[in-house]
N, C-alpha and C. Protein backbone atom coordinates (compact mmCIF):
# COMPACT_ATOMS: atom_id res chain seq x y z
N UNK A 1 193.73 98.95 126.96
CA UNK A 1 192.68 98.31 127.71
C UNK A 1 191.38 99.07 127.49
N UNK A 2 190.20 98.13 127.72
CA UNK A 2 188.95 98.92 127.40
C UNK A 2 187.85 98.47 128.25
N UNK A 3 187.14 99.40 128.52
CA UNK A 3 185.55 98.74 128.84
C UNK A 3 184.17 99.35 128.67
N UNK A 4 183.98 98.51 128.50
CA UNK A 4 182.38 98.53 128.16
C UNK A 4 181.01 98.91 129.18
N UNK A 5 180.54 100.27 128.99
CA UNK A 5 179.69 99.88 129.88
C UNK A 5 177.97 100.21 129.31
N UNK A 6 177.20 99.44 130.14
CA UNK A 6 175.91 99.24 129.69
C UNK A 6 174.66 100.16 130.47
N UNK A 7 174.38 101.09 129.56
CA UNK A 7 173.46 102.22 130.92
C UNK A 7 172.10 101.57 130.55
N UNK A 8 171.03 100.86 131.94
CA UNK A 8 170.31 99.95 131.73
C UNK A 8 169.28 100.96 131.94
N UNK A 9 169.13 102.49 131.71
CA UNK A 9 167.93 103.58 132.34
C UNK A 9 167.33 103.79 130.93
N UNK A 10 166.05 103.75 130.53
CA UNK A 10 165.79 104.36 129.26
C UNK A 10 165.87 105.58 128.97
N UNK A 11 166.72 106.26 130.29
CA UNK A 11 166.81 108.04 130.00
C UNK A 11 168.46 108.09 129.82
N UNK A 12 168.71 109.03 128.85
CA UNK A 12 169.80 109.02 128.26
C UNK A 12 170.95 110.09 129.39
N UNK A 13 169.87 111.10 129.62
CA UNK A 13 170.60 111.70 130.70
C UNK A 13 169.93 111.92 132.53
N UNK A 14 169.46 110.55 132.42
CA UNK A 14 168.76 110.77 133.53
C UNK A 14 170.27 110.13 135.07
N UNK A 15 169.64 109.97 135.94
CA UNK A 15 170.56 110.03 136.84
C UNK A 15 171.78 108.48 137.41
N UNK A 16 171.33 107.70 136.22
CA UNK A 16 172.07 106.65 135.64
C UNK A 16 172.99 107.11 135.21
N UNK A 17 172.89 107.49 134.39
CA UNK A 17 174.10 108.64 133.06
C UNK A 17 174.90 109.18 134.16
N UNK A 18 174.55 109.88 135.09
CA UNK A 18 175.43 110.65 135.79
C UNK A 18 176.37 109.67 136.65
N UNK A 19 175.91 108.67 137.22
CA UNK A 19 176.66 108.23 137.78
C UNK A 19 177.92 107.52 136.66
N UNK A 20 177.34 107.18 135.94
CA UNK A 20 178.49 106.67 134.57
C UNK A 20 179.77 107.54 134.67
N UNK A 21 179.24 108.72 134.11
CA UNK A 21 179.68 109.51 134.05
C UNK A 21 180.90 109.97 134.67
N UNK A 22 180.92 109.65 136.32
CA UNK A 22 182.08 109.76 136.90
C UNK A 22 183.08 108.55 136.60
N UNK A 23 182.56 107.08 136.76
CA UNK A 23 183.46 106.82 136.06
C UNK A 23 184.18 106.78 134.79
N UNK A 24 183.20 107.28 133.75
CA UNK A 24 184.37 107.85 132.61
C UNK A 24 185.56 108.55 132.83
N UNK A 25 185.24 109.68 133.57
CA UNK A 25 186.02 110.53 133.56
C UNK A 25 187.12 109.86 134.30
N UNK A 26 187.01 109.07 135.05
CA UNK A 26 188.36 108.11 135.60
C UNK A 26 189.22 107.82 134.76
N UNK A 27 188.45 106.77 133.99
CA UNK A 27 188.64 106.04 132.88
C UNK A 27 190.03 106.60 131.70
N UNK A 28 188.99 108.31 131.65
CA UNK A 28 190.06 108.90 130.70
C UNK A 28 191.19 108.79 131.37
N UNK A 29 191.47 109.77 132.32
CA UNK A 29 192.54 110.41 133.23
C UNK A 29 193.44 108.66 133.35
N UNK A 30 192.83 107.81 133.33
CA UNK A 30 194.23 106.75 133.29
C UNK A 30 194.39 106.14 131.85
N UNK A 31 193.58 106.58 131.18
CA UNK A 31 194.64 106.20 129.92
C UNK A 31 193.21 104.94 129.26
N UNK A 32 192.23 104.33 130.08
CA UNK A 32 191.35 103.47 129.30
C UNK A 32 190.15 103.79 128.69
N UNK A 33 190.14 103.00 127.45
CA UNK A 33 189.15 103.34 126.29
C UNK A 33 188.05 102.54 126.64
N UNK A 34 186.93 103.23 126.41
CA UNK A 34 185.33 103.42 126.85
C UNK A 34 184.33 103.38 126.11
N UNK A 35 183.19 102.38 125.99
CA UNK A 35 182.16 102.80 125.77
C UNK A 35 180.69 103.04 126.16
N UNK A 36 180.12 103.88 126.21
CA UNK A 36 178.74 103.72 127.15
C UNK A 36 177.76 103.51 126.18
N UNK A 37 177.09 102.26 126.14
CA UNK A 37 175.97 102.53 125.22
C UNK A 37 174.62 102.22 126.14
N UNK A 38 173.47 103.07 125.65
CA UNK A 38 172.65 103.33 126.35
C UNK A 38 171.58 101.75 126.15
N UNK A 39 171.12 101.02 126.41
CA UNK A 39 170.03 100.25 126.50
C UNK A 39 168.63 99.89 126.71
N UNK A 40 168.60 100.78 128.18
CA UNK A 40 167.17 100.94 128.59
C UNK A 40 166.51 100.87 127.84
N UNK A 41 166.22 101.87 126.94
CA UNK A 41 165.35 102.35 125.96
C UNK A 41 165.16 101.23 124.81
N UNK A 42 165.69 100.14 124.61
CA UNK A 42 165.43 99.66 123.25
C UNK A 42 164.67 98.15 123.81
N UNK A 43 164.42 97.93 122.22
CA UNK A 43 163.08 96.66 122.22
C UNK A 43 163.73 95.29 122.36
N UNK A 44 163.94 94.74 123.97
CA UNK A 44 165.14 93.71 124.09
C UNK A 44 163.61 92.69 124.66
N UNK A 45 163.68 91.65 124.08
CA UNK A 45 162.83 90.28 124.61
C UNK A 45 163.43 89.37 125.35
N UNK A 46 162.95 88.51 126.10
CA UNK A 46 163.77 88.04 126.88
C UNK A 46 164.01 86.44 126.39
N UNK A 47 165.47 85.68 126.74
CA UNK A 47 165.74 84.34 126.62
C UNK A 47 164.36 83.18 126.15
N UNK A 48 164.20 83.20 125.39
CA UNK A 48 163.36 81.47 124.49
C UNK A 48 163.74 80.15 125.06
N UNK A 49 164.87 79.81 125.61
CA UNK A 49 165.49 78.81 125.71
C UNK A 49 165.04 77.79 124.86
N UNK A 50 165.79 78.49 123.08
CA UNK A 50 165.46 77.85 122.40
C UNK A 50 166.68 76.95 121.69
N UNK A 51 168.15 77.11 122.44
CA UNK A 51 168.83 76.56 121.76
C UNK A 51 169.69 77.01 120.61
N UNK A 52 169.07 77.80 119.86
CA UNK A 52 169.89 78.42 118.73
C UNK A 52 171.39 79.06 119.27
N UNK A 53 171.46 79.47 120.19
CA UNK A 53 173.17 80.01 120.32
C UNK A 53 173.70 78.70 120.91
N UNK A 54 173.59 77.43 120.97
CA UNK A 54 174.85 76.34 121.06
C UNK A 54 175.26 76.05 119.40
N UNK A 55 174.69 76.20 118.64
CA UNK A 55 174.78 75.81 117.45
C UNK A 55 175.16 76.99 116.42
N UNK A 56 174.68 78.31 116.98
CA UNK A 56 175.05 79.23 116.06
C UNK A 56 175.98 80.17 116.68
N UNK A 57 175.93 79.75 118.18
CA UNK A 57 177.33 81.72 118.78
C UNK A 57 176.41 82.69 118.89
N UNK A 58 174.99 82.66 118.68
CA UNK A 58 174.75 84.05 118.71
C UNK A 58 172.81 83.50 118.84
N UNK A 59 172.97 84.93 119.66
CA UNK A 59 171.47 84.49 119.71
C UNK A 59 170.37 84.83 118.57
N UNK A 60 169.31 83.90 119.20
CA UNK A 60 168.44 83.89 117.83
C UNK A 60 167.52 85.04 117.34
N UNK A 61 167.63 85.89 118.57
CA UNK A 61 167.00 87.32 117.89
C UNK A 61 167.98 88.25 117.68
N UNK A 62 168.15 88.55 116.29
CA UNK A 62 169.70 89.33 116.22
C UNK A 62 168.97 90.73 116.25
N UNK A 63 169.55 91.44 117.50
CA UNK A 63 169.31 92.88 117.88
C UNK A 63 170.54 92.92 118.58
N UNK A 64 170.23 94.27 119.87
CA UNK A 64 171.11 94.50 120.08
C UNK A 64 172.40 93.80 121.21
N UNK A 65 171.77 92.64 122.07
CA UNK A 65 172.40 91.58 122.42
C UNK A 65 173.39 90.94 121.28
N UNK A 66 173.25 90.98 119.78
CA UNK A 66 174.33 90.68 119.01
C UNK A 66 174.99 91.67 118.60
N UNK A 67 174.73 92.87 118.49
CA UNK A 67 175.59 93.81 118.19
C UNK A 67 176.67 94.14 119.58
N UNK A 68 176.39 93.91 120.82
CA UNK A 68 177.47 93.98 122.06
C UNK A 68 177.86 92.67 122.32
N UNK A 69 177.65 91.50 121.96
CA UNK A 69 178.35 90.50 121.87
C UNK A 69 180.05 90.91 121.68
N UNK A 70 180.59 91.26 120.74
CA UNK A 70 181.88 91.18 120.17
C UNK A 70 182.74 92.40 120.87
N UNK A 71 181.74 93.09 121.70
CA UNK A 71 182.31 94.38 122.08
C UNK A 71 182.52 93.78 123.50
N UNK A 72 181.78 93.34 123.84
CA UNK A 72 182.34 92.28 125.44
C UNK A 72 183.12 91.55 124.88
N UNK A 73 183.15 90.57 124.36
CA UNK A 73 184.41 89.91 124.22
C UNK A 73 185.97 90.57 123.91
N UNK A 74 185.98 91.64 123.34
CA UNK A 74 187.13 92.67 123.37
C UNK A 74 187.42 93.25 124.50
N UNK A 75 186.26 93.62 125.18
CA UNK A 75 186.73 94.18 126.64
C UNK A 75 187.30 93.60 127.97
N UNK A 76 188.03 94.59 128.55
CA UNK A 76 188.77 93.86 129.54
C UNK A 76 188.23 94.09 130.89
N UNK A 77 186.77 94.97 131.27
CA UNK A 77 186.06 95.32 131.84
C UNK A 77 184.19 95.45 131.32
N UNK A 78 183.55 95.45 132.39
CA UNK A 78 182.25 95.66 132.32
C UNK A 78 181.42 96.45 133.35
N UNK A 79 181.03 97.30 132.83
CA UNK A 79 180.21 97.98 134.23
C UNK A 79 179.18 97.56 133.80
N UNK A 80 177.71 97.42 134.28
CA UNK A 80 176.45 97.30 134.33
C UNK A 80 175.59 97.99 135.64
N UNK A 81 174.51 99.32 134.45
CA UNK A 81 174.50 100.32 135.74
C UNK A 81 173.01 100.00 135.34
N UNK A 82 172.14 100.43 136.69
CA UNK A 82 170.87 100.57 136.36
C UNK A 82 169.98 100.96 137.01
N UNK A 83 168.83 102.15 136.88
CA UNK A 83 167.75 102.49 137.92
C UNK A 83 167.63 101.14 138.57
N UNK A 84 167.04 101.93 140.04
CA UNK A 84 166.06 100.52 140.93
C UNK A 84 164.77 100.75 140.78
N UNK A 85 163.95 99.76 140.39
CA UNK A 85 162.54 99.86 139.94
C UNK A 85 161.80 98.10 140.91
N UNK A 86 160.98 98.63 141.75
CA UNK A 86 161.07 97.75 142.69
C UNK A 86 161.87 96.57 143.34
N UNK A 87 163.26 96.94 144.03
CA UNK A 87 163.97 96.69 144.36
C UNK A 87 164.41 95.83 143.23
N UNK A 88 164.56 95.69 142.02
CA UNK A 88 165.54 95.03 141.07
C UNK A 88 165.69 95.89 139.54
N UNK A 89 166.66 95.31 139.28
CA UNK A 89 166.94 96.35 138.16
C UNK A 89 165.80 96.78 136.51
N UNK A 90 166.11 97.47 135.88
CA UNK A 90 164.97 97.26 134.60
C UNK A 90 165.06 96.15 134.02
N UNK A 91 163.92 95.57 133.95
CA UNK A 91 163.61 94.36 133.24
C UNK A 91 164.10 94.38 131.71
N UNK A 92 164.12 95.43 130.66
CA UNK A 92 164.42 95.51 129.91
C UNK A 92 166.40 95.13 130.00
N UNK A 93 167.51 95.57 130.52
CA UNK A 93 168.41 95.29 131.21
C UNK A 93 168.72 94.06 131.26
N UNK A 94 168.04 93.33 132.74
CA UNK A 94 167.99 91.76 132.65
C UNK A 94 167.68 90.90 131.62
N UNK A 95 166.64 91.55 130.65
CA UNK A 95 166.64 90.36 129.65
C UNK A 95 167.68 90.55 128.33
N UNK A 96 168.40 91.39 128.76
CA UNK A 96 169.57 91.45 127.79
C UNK A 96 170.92 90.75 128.13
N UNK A 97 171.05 91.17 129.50
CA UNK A 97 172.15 90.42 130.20
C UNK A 97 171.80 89.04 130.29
N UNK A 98 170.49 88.47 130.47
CA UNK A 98 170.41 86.71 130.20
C UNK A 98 170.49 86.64 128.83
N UNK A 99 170.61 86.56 127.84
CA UNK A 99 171.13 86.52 126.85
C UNK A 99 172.02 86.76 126.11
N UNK A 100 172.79 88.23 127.26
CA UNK A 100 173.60 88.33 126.41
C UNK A 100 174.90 87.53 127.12
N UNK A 101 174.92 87.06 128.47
CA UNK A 101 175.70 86.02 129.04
C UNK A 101 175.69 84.40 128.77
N UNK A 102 174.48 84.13 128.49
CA UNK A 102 173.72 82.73 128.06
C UNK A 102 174.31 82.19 126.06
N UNK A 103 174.61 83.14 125.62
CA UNK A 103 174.31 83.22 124.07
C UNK A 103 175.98 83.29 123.76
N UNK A 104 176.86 84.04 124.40
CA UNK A 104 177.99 84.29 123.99
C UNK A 104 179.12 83.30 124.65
N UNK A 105 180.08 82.14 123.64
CA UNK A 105 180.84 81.17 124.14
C UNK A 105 182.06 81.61 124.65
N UNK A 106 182.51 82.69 124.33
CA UNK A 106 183.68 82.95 124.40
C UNK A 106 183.85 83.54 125.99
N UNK A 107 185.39 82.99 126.55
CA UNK A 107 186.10 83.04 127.65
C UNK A 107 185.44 84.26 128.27
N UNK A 108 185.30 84.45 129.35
CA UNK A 108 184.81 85.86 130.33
C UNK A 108 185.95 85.85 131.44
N UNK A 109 186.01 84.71 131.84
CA UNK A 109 187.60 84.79 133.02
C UNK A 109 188.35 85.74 133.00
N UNK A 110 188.08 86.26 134.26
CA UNK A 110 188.96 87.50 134.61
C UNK A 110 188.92 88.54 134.04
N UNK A 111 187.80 88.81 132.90
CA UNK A 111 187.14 89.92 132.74
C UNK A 111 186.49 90.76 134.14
N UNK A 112 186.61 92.00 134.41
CA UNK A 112 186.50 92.68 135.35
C UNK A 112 185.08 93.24 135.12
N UNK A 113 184.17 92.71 136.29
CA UNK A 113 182.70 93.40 136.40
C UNK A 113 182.43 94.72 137.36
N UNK A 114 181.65 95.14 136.86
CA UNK A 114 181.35 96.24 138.39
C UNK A 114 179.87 96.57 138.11
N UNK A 115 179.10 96.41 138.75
CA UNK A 115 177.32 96.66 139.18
C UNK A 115 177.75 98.07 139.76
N UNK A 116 176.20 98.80 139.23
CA UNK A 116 176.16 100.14 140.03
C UNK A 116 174.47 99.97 139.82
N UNK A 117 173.76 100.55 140.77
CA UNK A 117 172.52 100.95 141.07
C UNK A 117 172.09 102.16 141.92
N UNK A 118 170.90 102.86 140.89
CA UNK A 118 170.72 104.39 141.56
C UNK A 118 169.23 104.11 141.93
N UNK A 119 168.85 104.68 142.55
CA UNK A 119 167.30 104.49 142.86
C UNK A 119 167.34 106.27 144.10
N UNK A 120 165.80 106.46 143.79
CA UNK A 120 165.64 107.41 145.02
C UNK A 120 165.91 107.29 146.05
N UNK A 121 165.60 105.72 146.63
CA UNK A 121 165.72 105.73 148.15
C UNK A 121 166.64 104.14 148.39
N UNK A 122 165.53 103.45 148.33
CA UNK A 122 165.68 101.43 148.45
C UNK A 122 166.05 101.17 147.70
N UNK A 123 166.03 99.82 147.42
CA UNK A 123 166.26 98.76 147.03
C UNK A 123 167.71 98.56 145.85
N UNK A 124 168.63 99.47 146.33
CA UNK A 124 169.82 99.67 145.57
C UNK A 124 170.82 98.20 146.31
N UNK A 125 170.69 97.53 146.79
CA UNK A 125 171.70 96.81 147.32
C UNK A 125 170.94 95.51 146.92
N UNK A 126 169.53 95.39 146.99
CA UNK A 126 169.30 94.39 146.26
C UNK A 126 169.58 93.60 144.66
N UNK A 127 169.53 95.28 143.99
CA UNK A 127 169.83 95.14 142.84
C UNK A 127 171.20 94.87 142.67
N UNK A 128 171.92 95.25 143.40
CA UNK A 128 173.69 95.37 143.12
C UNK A 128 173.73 93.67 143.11
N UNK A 129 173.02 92.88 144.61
CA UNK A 129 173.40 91.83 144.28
C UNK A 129 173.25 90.72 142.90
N UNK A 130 171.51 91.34 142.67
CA UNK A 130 171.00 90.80 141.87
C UNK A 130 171.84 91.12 140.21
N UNK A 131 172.95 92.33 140.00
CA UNK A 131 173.75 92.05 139.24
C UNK A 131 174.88 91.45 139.22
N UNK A 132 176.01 91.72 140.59
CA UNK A 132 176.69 90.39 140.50
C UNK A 132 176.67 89.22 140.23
N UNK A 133 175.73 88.49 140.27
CA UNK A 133 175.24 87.09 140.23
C UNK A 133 175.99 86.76 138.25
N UNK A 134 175.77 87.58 137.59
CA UNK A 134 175.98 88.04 136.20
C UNK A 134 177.36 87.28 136.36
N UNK A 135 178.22 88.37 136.92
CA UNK A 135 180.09 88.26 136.73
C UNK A 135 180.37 86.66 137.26
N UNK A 136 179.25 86.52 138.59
CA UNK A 136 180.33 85.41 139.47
C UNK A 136 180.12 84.07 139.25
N UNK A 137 179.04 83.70 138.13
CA UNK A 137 178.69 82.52 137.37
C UNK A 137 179.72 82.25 136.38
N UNK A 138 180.19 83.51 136.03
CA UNK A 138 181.49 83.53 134.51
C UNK A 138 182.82 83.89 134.88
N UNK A 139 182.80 83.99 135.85
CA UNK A 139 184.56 83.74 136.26
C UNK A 139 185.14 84.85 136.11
N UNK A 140 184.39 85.87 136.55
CA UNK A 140 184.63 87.42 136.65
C UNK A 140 185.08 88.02 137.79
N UNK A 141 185.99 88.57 137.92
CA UNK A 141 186.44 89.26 139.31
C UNK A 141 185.46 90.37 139.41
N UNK A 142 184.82 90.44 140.49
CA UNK A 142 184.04 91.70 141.07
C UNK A 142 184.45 93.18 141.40
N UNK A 143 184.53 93.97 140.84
CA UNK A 143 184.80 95.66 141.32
C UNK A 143 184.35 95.79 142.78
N UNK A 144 184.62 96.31 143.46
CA UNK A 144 184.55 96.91 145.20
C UNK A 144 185.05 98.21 144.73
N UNK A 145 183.97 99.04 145.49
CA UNK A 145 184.52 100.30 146.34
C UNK A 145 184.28 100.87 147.44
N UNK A 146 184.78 101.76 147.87
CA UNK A 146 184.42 102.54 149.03
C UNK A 146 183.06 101.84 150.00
N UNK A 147 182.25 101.71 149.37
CA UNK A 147 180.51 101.18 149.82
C UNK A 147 179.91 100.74 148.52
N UNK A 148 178.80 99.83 148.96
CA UNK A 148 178.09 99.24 147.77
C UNK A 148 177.86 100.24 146.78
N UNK A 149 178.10 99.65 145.96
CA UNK A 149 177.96 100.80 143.94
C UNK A 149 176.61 101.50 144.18
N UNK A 150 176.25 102.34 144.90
CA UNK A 150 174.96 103.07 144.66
C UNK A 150 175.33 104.58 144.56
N UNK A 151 174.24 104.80 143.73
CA UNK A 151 174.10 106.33 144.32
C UNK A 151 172.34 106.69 144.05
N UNK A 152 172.25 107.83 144.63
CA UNK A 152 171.10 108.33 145.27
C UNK A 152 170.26 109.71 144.10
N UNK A 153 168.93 109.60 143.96
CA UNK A 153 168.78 110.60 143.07
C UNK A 153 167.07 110.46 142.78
N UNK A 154 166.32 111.20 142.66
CA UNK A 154 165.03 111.50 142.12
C UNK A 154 164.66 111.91 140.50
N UNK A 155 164.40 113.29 140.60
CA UNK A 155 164.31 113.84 139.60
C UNK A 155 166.14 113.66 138.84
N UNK A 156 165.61 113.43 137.36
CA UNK A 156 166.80 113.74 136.46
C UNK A 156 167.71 114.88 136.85
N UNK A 157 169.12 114.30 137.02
CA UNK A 157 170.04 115.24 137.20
C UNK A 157 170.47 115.35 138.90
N UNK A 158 169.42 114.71 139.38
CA UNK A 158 169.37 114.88 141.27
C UNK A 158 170.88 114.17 141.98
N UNK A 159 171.49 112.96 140.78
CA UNK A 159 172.15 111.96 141.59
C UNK A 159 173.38 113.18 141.86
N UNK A 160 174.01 114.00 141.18
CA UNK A 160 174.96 114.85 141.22
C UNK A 160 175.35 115.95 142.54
N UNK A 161 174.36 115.72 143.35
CA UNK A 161 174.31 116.28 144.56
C UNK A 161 174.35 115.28 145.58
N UNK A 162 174.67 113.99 145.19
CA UNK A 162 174.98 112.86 146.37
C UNK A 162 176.41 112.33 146.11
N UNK A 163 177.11 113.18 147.10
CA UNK A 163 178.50 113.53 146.95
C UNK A 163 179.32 112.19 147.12
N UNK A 164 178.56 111.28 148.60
CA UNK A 164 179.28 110.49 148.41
C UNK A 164 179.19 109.33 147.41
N UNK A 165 178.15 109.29 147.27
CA UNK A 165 177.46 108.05 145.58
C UNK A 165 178.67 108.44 144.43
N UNK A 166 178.61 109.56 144.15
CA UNK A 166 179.69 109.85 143.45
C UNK A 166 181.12 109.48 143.73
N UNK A 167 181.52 109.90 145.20
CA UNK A 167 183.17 109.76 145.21
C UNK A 167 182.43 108.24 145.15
N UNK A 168 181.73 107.15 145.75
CA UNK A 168 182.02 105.76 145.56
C UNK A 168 182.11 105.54 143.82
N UNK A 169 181.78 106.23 142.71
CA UNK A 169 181.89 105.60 141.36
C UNK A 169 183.13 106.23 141.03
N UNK A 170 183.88 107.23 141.83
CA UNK A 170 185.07 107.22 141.00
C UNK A 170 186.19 106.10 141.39
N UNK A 171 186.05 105.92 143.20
CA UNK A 171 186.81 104.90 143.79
C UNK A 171 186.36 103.53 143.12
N UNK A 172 185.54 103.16 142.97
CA UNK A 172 184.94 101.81 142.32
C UNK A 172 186.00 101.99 140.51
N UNK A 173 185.86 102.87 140.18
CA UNK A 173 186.62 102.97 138.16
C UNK A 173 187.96 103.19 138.94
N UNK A 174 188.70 103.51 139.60
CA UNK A 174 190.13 103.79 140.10
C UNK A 174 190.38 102.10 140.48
N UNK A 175 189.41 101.62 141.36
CA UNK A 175 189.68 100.03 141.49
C UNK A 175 189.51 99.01 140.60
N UNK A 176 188.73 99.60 139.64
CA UNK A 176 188.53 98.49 138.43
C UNK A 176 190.07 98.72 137.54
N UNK A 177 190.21 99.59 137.77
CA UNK A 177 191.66 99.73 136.58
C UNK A 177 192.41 99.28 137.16
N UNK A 178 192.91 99.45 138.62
CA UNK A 178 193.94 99.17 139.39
C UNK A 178 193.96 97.01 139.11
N UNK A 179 192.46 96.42 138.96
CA UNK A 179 192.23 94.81 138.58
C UNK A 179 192.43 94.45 137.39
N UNK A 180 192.60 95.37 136.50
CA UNK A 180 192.39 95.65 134.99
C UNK A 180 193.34 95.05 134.77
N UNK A 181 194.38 96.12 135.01
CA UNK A 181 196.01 96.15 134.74
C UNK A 181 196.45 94.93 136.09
N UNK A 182 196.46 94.80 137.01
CA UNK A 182 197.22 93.58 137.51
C UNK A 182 196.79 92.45 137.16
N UNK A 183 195.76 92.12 136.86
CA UNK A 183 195.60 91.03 136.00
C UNK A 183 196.00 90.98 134.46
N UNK A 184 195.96 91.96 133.77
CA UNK A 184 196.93 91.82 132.68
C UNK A 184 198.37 91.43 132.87
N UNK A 185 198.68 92.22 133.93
CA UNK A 185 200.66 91.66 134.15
C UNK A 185 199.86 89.87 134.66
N UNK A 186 199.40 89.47 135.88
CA UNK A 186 199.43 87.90 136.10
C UNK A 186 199.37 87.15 134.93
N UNK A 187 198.54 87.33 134.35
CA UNK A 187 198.30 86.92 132.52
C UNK A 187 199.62 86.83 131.98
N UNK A 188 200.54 87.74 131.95
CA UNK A 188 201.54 87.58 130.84
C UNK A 188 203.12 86.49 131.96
N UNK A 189 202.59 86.49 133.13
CA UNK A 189 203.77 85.86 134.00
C UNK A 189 203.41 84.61 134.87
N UNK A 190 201.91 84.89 134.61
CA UNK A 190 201.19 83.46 135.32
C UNK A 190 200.28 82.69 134.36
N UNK A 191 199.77 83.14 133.76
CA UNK A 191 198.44 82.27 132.64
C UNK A 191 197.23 82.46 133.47
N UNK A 192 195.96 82.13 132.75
CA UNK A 192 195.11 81.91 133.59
C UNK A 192 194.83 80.93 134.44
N UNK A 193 193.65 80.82 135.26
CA UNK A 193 193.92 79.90 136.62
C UNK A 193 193.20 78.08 135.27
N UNK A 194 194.06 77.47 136.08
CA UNK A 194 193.45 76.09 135.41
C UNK A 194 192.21 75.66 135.60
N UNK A 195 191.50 75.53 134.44
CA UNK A 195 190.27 74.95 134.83
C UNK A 195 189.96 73.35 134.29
N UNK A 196 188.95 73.07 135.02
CA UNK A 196 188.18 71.90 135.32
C UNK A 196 187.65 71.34 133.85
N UNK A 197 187.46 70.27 133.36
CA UNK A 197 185.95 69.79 132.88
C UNK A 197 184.65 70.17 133.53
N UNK A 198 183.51 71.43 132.97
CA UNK A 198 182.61 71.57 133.59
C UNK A 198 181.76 69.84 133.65
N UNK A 199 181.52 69.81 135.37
CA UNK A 199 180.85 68.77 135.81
C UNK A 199 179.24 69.00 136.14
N UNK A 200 178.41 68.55 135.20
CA UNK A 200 176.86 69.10 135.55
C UNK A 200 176.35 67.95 136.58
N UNK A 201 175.28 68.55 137.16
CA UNK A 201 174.57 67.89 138.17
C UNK A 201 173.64 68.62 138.02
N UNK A 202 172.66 67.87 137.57
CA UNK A 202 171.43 67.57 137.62
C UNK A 202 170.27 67.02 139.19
N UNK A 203 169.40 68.08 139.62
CA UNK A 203 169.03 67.01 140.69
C UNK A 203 167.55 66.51 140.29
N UNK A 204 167.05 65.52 140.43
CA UNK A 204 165.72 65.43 139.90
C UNK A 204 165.17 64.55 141.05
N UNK A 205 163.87 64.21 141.53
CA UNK A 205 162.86 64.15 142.11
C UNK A 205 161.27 63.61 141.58
């Protein structure tokens, strides 16, 4: 089993990283394979709604939204972590995740999500929601832990002294594995849940 996670801070070791961080180390200790790739930092534009990924699978600016395409679809988890920068996450971030959810056809069901948000003080619960919204459009089971996915931190390196922010990211990666793996056994003794013909509705005015 594997997952993927996406550090949405343009600082590589700033106090994003740290919170990651604990859940890696979960991660190892039960046996699942990991990757953190950093994001913040790179030159991501946001959705055209131009159409090109119904026709091609992939979106039309090939960066790095196509290079993690295939790496989500392999994974059996997703974290998505990210500073709070007026109560919502980095914009750079969001316009990767609308594209990179919008652009990619393949199944997400019961892929396992988990939001984390660090900020100095506020607006960490706004953001958490404002990343769920991501998983629960695609048929993603949500990570829970202990308390909402935050943790607390200023200066680089600060989040590591907010003891409980921390124990919540190891309990949050202990609960994502614990969804990981029981949904792998339902999978092999139940199938997935039946779905519908998507039915659009349109409202217009």
């Amino acid at each position: 089993m594997n997952v993927l996670l996406l550090n949405g801070s343009p600082h590589a070791k700033g106090n994003t990283a740290v919170a990651l961080h604990e859940m890696e180390q979960i991660f190892a200790r039960e046996g699942i394979a990991y990757e953190t790739v950093l994001v913040g930092n790179k030159d991501i534009r946001g959705c055209i709604a131009c159409g090109h990924c119904y026709d091609h699978d992939k979106c039309v600016f090939n960066d790095l939204v196509n290079v993690l395409a295939p790496k989500f679809a392999a994974a059996d988890g997703l974290v998505i972590a990210t500073p709070v920068y007026y109560a919502s996450a980095n914009a750079t971030l969001i316009a990767l995740l609308d594209r990179l959810f919008y652009s990619t056809a393949f199944d997400k069901t019961m892929k396992v999500g988990a939001s984390v948000a660090v900020a100095r003080r506020g607006g960490c619960s706004a953001t958490f929601d404002e990343l769920n919204k991501f998983f629960t459009i695609s048929g993603m089971p949500v990570a829970s832990s202990q308390y909402w996915n935050s943790v607390h931190g200023r200066a680089p390196g600060e989040a590591a002294q907010d003891a409980e922010g921390l124990q919540t990211m190891r309990t949050l990666a202990r609960n994502m594995v614990f969804l990981m793996k029981s949904i792998a056994l339902g999978k092999e003794s139940f199938g997935l849940p039946e779905r519908e013909t998507w039915q659009p509705t349109h409202f217009i005015r």
